[in-house]
C-alpha atoms as a PDB file:
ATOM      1  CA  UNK A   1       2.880  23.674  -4.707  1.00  0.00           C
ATOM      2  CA  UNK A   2       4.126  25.479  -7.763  1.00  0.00           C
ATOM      3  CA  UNK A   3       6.994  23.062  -7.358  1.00  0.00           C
ATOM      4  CA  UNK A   4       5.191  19.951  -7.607  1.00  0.00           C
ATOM      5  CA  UNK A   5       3.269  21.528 -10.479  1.00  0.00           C
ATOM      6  CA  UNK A   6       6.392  22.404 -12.497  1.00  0.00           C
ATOM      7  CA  UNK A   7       7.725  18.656 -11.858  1.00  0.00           C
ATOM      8  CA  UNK A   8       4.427  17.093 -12.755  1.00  0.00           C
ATOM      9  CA  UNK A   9       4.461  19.323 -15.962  1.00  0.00           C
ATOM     10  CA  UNK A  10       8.420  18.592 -16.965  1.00  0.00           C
ATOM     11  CA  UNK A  11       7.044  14.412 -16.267  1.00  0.00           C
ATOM     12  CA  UNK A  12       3.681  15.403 -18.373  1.00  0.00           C
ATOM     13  CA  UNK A  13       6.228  16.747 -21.674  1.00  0.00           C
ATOM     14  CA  UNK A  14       8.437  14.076 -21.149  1.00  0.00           C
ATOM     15  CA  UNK A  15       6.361  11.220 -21.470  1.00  0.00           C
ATOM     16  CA  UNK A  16       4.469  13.550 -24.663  1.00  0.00           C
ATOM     17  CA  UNK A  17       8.064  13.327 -26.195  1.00  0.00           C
ATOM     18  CA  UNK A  18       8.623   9.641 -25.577  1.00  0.00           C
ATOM     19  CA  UNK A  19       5.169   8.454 -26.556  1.00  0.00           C
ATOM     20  CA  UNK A  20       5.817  10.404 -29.695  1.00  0.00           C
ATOM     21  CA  UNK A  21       8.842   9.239 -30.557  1.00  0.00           C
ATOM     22  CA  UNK A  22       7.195   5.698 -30.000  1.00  0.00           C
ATOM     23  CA  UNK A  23       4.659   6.350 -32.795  1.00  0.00           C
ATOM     24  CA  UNK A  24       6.855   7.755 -35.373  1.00  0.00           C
ATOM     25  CA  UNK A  25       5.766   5.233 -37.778  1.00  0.00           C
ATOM     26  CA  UNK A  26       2.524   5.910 -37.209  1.00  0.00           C
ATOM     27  CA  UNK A  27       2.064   9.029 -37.005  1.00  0.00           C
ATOM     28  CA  UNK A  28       0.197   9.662 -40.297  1.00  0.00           C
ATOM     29  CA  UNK A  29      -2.091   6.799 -39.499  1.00  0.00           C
ATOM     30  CA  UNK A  30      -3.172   8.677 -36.122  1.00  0.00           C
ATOM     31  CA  UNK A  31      -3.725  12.229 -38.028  1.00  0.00           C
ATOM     32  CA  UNK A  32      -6.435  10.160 -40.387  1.00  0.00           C
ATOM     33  CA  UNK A  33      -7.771   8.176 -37.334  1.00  0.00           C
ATOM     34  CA  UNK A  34      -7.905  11.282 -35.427  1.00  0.00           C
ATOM     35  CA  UNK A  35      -9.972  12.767 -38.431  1.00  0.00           C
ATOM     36  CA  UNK A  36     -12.367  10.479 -38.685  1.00  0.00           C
ATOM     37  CA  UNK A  37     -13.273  10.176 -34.593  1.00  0.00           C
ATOM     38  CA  UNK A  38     -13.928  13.877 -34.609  1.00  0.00           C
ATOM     39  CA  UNK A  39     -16.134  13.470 -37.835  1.00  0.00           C
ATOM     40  CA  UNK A  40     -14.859  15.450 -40.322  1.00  0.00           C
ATOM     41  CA  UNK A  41     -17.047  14.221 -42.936  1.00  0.00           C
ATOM     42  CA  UNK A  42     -20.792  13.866 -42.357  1.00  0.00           C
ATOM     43  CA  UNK A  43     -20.330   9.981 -42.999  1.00  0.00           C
ATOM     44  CA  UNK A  44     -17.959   8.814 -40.445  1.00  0.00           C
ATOM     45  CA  UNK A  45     -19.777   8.539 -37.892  1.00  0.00           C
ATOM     46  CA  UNK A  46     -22.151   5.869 -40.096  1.00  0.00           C
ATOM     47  CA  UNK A  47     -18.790   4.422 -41.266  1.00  0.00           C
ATOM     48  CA  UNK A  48     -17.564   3.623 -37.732  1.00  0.00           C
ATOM     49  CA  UNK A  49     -20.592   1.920 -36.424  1.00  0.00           C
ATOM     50  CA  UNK A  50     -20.672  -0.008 -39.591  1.00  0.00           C
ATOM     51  CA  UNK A  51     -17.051  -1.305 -39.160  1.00  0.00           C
ATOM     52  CA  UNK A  52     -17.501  -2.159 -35.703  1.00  0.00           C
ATOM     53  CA  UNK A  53     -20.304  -3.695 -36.157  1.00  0.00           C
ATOM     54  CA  UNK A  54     -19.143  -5.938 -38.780  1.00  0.00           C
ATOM     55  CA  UNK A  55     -16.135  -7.017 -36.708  1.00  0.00           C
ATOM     56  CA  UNK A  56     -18.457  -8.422 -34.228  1.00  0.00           C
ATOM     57  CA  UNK A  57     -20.573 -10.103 -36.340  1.00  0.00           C
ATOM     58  CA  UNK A  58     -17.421 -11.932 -37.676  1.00  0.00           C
ATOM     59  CA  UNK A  59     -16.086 -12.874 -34.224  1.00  0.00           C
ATOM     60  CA  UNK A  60     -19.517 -13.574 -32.989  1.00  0.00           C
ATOM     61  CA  UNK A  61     -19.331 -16.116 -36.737  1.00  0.00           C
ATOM     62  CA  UNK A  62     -16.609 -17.482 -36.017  1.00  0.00           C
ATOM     63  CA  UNK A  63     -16.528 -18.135 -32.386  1.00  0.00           C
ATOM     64  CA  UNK A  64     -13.357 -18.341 -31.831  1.00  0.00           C
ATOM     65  CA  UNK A  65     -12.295 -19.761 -28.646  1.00  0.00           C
ATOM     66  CA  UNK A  66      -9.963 -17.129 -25.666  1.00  0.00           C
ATOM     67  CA  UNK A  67      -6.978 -18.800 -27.201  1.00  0.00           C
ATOM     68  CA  UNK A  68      -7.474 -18.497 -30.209  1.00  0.00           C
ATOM     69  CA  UNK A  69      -8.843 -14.994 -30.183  1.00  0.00           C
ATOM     70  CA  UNK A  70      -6.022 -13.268 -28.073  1.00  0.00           C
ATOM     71  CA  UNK A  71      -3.397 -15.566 -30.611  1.00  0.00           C
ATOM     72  CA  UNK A  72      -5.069 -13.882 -33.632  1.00  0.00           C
ATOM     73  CA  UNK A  73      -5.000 -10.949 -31.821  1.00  0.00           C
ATOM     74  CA  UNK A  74      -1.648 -10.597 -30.725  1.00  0.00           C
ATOM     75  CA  UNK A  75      -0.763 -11.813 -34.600  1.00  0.00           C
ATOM     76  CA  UNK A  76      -2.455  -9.035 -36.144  1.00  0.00           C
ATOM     77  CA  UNK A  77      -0.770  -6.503 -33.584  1.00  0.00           C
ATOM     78  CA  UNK A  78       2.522  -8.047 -34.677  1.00  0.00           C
ATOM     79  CA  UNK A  79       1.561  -7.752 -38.384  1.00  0.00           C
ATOM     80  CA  UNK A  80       0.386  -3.918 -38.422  1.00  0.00           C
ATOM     81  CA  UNK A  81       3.158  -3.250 -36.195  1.00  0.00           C
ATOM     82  CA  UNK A  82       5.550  -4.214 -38.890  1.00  0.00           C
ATOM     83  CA  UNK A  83       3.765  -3.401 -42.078  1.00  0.00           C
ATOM     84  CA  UNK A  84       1.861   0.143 -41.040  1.00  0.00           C
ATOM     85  CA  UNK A  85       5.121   2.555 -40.976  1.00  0.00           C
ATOM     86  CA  UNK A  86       6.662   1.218 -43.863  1.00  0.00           C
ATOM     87  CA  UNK A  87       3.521   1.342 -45.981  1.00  0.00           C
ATOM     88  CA  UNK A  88       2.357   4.447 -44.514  1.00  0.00           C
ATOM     89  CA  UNK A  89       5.703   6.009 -45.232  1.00  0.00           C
ATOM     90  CA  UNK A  90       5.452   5.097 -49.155  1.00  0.00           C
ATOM     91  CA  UNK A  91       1.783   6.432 -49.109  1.00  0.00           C
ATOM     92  CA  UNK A  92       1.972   9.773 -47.396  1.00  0.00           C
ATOM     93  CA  UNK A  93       5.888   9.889 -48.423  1.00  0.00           C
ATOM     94  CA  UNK A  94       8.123  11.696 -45.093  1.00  0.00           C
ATOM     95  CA  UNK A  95       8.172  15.784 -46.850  1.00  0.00           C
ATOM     96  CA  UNK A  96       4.489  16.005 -46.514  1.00  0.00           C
ATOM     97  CA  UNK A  97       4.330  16.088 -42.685  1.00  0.00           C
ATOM     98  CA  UNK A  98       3.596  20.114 -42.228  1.00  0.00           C
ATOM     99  CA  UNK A  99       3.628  21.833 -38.591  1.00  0.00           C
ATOM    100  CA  UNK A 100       0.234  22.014 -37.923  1.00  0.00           C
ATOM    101  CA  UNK A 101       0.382  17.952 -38.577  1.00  0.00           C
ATOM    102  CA  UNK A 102       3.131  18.215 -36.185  1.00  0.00           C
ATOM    103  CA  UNK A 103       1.218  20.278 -33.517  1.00  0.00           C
ATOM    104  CA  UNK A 104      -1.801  18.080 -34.147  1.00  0.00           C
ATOM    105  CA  UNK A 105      -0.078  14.653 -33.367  1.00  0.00           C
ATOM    106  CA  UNK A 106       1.923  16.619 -30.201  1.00  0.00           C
ATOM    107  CA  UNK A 107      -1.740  17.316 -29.051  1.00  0.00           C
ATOM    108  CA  UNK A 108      -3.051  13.986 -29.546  1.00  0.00           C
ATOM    109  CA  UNK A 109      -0.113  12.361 -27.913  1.00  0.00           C
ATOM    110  CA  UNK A 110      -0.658  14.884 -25.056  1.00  0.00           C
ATOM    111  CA  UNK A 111      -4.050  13.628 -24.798  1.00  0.00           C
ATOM    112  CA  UNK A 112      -3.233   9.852 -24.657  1.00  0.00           C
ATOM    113  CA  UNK A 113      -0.844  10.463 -21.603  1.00  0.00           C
ATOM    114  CA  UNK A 114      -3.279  12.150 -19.814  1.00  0.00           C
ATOM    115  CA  UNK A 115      -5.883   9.083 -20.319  1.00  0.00           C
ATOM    116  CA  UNK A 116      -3.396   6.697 -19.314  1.00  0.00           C
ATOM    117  CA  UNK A 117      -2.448   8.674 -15.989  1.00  0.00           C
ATOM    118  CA  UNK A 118      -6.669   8.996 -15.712  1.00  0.00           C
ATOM    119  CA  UNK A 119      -6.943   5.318 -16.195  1.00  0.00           C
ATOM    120  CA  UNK A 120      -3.965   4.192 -13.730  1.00  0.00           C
ATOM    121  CA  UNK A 121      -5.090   7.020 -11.216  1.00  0.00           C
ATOM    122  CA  UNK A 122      -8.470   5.047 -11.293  1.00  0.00           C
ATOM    123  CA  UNK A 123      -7.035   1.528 -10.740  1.00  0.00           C
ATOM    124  CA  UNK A 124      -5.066   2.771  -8.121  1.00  0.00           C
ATOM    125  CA  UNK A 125      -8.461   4.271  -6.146  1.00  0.00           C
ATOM    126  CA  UNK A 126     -10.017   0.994  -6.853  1.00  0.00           C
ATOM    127  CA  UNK A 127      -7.387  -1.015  -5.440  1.00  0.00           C
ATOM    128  CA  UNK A 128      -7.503   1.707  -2.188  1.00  0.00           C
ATOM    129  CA  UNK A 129     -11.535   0.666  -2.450  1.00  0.00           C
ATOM    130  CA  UNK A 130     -10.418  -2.890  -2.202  1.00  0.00           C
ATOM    131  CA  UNK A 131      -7.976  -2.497   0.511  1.00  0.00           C
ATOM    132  CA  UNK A 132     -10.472  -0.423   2.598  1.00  0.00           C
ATOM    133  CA  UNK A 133     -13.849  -1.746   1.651  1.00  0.00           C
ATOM    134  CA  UNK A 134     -13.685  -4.971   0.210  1.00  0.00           C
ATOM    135  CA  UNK A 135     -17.458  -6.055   1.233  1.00  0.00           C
ATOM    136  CA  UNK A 136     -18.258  -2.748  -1.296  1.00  0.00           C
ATOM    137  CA  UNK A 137     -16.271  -4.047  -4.597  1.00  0.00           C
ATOM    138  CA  UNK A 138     -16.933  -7.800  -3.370  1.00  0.00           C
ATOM    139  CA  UNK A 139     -21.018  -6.569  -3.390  1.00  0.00           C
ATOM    140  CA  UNK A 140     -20.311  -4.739  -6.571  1.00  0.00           C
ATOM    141  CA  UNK A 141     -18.838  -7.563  -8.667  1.00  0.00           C
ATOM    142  CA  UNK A 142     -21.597  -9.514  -7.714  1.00  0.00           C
ATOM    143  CA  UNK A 143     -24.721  -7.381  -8.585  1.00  0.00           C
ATOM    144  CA  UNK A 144     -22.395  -6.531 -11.734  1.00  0.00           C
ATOM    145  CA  UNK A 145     -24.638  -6.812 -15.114  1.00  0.00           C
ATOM    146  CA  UNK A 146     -21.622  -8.717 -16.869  1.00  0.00           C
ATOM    147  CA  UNK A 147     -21.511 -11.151 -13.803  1.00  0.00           C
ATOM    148  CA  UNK A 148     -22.485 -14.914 -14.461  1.00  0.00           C
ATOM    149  CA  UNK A 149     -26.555 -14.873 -14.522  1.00  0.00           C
ATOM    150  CA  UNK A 150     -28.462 -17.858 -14.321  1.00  0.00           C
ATOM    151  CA  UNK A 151     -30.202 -18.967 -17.433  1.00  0.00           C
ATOM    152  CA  UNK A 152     -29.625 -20.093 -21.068  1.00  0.00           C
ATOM    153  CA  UNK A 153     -25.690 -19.309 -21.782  1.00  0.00           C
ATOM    154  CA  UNK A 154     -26.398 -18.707 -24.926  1.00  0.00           C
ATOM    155  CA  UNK A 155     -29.078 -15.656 -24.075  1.00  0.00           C
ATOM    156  CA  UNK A 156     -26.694 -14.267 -21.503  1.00  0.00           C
ATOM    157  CA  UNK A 157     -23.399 -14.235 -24.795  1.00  0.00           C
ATOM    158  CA  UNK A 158     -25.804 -12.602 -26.851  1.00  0.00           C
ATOM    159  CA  UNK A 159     -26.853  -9.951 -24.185  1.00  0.00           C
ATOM    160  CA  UNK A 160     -22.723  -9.665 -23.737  1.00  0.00           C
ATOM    161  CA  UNK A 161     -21.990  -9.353 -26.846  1.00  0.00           C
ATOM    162  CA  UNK A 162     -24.336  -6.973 -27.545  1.00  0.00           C
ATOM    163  CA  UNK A 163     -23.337  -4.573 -24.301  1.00  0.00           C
ATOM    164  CA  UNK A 164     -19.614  -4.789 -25.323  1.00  0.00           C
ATOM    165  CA  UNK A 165     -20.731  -3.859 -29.123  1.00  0.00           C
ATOM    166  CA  UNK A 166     -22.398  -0.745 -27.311  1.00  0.00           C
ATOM    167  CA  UNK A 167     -19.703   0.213 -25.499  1.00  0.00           C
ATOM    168  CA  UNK A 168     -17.266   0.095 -27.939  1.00  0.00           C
ATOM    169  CA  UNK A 169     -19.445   2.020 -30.164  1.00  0.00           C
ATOM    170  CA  UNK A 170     -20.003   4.311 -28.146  1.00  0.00           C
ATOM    171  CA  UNK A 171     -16.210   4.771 -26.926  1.00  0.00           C
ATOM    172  CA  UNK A 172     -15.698   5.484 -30.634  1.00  0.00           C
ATOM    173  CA  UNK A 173     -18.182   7.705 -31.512  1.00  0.00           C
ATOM    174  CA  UNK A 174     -17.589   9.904 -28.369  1.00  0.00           C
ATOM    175  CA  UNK A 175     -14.923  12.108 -29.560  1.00  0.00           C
ATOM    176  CA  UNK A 176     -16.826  13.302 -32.494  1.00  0.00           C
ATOM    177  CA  UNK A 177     -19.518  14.027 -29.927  1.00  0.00           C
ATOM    178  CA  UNK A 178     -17.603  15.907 -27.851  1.00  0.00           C
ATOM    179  CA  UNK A 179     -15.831  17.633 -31.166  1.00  0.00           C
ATOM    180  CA  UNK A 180     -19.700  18.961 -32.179  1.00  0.00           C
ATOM    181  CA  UNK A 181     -20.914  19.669 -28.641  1.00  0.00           C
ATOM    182  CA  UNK A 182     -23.661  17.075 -28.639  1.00  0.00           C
ATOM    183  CA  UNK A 183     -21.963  15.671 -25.214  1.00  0.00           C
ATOM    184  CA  UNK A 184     -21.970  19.870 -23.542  1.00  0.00           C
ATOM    185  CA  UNK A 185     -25.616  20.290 -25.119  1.00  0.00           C
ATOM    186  CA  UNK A 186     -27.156  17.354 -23.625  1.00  0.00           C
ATOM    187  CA  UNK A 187     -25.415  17.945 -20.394  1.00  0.00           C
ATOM    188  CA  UNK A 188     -26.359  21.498 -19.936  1.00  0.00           C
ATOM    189  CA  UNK A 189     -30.107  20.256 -21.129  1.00  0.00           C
ATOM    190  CA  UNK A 190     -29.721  17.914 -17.983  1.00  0.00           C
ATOM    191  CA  UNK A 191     -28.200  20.344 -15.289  1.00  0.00           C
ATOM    192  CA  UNK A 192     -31.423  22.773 -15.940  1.00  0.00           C
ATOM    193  CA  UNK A 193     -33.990  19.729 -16.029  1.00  0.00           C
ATOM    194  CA  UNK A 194     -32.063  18.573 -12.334  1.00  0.00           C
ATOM    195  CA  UNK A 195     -32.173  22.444 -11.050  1.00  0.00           C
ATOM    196  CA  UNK A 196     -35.689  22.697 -11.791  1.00  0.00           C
ATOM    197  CA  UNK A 197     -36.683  19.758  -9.828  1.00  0.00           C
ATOM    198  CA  UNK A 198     -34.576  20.934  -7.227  1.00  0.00           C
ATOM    199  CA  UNK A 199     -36.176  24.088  -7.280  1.00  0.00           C
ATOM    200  CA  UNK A 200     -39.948  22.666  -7.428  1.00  0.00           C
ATOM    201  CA  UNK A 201     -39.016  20.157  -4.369  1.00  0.00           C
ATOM    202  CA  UNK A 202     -37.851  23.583  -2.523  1.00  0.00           C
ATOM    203  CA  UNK A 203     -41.210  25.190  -3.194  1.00  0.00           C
ATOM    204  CA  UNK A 204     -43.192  22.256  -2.107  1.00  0.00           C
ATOM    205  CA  UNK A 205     -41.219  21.741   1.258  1.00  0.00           C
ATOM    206  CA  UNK A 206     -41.585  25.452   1.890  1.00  0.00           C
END
């Protein structure tokens, strides 16, 4: 056991070193991502919702077509991919990087690894679910919201759109939740409210 541990560990740092190595160029443009997820001005979080918000409202304007949209998307990948370290290495200039920058980006590439093991982990039980059960995920995708509804198309984009603008929000605003506890406060409000049913449904039956 301690084995396997010390193995999945060495794998855990190796990756951290690789993915690190990866984003080199960006690694300044991470730090001041990473600072405004966790909120470190009272205005981010107004900021983000803002931004996202206005990037839907221009692809919902535009309505571009799949091919066009994953083409313009791939393009501007391409673009920052080239552009970002060069013009993030004039900006922050490469003798201001300190250690606790350093031990900030280790931690955030840390992080990253883990959600990609988290997310393949997942995909891996679902295709188990699949393999086992596949009345259950075949039942699922069908009663899905995001499934094809009958109805005006139009009504049904809008109601997409709208749950994928959520979501995304959301997604983005989460780490500055969890960073000021709003995510453990609401959850411990919601473990007492459930343990005081459970306890009133006790009395009652006794």
């Amino acid at each position: 056991m301690a084995e396997s541990d010390n193995k999945s560990a060495n794998l855990l740092a190796q990756e951290t070193a690789q993915l690190e190595e990866q984003l080199q160029g960006w690694r300044e443009v991470i730090l001041a991502g990473d600072r405004v997820l966790r909120w470190e001005r009272p205005w981010f979080p107004g900021a983000l919702v803002g931004v996202t918000t206005m990037v839907f409202l221009l692809i919902y304007y535009l309505d571009p077509s799949v091919l066009t949209g994953l083409s313009g998307t791939v393009m501007l990948l391409c673009l920052a991919d080239y552009f970002v370290p060069t013009v993030a290495l004039k900006v922050f200039g490469s003798n201001k990087w300190t250690t606790e920058q350093q031990q900030r980006f280790h931690e955030i590439c840390n992080n990253l690894v883990r959600s990609e093991r988290r997310v393949v982990g997942w995909w891996k039980r679902l295709c188990a679910l699949k393999e086992e059960k596949p009345k259950v995920v075949r039942f699922y995708s069908i009663c899905h919201p995001d499934a094809p509804v009958h109805g005006d198309g139009n009504t049904s984009g809008n109601l997409l759109t709208f749950c994928t603008l959520s979501a995304v929000s959301f997604l983005l605003l989460l780490p500055g939740l969890n960073q000021h506890g709003v995510i453990s406060k609401y959850t411990s409000m919601a473990k007492r409210e459930i343990s005081k049913l459970l306890k009133q449904k006790e009395k009652k039956n006794q």
